[in-house]
Protein backbone atom coordinates (compact mmCIF):
# COMPACT_ATOMS: atom_id res chain seq x y z
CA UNK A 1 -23.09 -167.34 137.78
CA UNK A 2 -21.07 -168.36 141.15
CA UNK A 3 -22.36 -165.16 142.51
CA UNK A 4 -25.87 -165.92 141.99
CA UNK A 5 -25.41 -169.51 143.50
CA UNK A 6 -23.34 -167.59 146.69
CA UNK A 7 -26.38 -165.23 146.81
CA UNK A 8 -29.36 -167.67 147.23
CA UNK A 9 -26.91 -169.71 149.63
CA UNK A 10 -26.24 -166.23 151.88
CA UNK A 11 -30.08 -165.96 151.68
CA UNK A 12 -30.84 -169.54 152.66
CA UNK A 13 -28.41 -168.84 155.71
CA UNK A 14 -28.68 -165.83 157.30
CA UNK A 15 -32.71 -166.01 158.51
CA UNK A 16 -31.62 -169.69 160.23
CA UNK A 17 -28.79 -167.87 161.96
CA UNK A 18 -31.22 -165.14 163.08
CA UNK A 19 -33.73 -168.00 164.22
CA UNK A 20 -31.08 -169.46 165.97
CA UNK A 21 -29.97 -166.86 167.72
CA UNK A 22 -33.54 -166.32 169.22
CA UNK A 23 -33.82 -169.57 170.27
CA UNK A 24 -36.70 -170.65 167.54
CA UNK A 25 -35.10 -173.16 165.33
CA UNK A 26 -33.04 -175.76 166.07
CA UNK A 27 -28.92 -175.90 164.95
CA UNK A 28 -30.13 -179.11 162.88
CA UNK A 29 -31.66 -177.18 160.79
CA UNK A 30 -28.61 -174.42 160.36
CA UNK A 31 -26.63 -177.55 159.43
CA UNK A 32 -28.95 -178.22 156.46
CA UNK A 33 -28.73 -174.82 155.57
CA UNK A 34 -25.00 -175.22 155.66
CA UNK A 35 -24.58 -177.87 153.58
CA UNK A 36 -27.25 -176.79 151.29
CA UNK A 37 -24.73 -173.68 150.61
CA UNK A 38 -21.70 -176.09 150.52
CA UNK A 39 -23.66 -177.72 147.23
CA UNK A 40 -24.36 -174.48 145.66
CA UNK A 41 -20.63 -173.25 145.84
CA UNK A 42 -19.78 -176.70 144.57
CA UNK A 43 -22.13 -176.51 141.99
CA UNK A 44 -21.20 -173.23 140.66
CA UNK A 45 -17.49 -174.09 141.16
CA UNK A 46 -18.10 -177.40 138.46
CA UNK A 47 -20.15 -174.94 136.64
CA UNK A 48 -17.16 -171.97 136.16
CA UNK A 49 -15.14 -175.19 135.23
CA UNK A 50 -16.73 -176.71 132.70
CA UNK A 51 -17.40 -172.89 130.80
CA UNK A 52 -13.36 -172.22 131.05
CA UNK A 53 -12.87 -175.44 128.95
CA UNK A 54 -15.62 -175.55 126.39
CA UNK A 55 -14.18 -175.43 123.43
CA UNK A 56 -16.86 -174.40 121.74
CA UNK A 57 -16.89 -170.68 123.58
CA UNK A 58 -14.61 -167.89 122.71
CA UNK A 59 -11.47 -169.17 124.27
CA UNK A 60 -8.40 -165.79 124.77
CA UNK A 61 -5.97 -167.14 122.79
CA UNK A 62 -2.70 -165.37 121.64
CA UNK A 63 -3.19 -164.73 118.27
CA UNK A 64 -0.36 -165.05 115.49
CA UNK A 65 1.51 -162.56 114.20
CA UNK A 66 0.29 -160.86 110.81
CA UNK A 67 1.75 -163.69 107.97
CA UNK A 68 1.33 -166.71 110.55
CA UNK A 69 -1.45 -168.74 108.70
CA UNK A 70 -3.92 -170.58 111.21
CA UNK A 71 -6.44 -173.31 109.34
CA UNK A 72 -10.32 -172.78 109.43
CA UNK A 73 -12.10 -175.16 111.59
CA UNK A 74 -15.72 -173.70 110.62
CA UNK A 75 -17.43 -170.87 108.96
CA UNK A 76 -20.20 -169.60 111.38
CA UNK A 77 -21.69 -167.45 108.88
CA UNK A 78 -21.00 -164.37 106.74
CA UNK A 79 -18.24 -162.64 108.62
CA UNK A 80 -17.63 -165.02 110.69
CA UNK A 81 -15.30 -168.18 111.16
CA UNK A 82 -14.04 -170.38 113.85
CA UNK A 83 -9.86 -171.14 113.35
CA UNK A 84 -7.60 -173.32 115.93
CA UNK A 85 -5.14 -171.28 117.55
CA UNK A 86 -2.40 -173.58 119.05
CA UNK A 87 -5.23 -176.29 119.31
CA UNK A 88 -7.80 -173.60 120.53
CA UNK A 89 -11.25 -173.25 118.61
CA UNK A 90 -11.54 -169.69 118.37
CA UNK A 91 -14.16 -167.43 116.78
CA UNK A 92 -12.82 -164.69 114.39
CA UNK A 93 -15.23 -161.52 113.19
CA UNK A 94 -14.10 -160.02 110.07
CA UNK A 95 -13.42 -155.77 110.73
CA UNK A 96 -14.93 -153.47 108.50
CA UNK A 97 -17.79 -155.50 107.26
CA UNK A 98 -20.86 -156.76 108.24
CA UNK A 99 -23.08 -159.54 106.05
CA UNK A 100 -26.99 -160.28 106.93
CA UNK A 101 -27.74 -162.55 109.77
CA UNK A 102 -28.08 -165.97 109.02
CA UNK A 103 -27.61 -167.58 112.88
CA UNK A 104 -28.83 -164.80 115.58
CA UNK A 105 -31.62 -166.64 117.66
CA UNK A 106 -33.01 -162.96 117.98
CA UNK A 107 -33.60 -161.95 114.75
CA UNK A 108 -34.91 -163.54 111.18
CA UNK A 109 -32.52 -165.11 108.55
CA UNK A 110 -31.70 -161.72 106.56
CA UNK A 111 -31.70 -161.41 102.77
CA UNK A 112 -28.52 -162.65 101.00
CA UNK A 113 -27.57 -164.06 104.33
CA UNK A 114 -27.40 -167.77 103.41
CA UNK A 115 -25.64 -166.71 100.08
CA UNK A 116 -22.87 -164.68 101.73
CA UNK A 117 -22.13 -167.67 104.31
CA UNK A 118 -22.28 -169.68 101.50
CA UNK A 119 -19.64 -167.05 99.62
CA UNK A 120 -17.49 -166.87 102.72
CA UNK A 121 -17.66 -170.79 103.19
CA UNK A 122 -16.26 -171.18 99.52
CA UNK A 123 -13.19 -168.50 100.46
CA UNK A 124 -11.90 -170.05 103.65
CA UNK A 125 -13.77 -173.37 104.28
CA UNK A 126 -11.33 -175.64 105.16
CA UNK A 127 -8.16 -173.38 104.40
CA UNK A 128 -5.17 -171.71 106.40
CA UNK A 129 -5.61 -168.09 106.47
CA UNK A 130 -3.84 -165.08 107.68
CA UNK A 131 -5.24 -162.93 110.67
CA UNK A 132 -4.36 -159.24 110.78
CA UNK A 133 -4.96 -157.08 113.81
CA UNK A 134 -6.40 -153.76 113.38
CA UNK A 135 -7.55 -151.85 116.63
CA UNK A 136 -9.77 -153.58 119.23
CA UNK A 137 -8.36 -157.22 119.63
CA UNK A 138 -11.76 -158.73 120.70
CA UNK A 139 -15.45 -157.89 120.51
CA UNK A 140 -18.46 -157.58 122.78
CA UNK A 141 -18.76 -161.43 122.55
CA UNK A 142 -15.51 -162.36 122.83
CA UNK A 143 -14.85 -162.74 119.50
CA UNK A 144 -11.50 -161.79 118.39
CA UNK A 145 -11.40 -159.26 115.78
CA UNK A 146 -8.90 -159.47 112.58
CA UNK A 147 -8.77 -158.69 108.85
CA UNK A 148 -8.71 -162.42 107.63
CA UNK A 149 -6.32 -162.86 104.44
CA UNK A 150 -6.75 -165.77 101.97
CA UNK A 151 -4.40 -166.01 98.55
CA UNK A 152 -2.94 -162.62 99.36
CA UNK A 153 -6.75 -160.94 99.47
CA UNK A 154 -8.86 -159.62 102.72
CA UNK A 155 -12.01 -161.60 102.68
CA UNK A 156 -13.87 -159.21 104.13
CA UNK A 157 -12.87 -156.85 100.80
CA UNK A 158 -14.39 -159.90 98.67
CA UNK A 159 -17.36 -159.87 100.01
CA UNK A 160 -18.23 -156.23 99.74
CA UNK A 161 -16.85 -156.44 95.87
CA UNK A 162 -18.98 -158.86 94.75
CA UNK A 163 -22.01 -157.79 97.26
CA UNK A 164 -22.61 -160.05 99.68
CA UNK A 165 -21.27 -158.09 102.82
CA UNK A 166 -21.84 -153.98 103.54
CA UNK A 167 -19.20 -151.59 105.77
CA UNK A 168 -19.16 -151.16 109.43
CA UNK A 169 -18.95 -147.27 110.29
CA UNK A 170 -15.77 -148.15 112.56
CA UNK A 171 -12.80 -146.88 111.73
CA UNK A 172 -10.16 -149.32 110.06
CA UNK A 173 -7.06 -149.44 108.32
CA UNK A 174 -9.37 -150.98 104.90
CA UNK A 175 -12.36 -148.53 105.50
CA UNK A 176 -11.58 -146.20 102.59
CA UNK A 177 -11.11 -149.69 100.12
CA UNK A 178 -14.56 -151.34 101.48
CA UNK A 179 -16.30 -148.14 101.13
CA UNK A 180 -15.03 -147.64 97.24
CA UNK A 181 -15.87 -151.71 97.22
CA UNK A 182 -18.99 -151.15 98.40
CA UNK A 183 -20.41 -148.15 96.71
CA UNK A 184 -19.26 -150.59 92.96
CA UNK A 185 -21.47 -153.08 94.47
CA UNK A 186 -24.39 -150.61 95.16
CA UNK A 187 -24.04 -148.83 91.50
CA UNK A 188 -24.52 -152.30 89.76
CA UNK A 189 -26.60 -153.70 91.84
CA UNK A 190 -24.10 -157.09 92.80
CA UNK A 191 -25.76 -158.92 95.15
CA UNK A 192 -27.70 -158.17 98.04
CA UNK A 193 -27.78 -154.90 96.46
CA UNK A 194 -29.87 -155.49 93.67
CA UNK A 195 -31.46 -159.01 95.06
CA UNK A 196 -32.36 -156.89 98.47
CA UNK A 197 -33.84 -153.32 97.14
């Protein structure tokens, strides 16, 4: 965003310098120009600012080691939750599986969605659970990505049991259990599987 704000100033500047080079405009009007630029890199400076310390973005935060338990601030949705890490609100996708969209501004509320954030809600909401690495630490978004224990289970291995989430063709440590999980689901028709069809 800073460079776009360094852009339009470079743009405001450079025809005045031109102009005053050949004599047609006067160096109170490069002035303006120069503080006008002085505002934008100010601007865009508070801007980068107040991003690095909302808390309410992704935030890099080290994550725990496997068996540290870290409590759930908010469930975003299906496979997704928000935990503080050492104070930090940080958004956690469950690997392996993937649950229909209930919150992208791009697309319609799925079928089963609001049932599987309300499944996920009543397995972490407002519990400690354990984050397990597996692969890539963070996603496209800057979400960071972990299996998410609760009670000595995977969540994301819940949900595709009882049908409310299906597998993500990425390789995991889990895939061969979600895949077995999910294929149950599908052949009795739990969940989205038989509400969905």
């Amino acid at each position: 965003m800073w460079l776009l704000f360094a852009g339009l100033g470079v743009v405001q500047l450079v025809p005045g310098l031109l102009a005053l080079v050949r004599g047609r405009l006067a160096w109170a009007h490069i002035r303006t120009r120069i503080q006008a630029l002085i505002l934008l890199a100010g601007a865009s400076l508070a801007f980068a600012a107040s991003m690095a310390t909302n808390p309410y973005l992704p935030q890099p935060a080290s994550a725990p080691a496997h068996g540290a338990r870290v409590p759930v601030v908010r469930v975003v949705d299906g496979d997704t939750i928000v935990v503080s890490l050492d104070g930090v609100l940080t958004t956690v996708r469950y690997i392996g599986v993937d649950t229909p969209e209930t919150v992208d501004p791009l697309r319609p509320v799925q079928c089963y969605g609001p049932e599987a954030t309300k499944r996920n809600r009543s397995l972490v909401g407002g519990k400690s659970v354990e984050l397990e690495p597996d692969g890539q630490d963070r996603d496209r978004y800057g979400r960071l990505l972990r299996h998410v224990w609760v009670n000595g289970r995977i969540v994301g291995l819940v949900l595709v049991e009882d049908g409310y989430a299906d597998v993500e063709p990425y390789p995991n440590r889990y895939r061969e259990d979600f895949t077995r999980a999910r294929d149950a689901a599908m052949g009795q028709r739990r969940g989205l599987w038989g509400a969905c069809q």
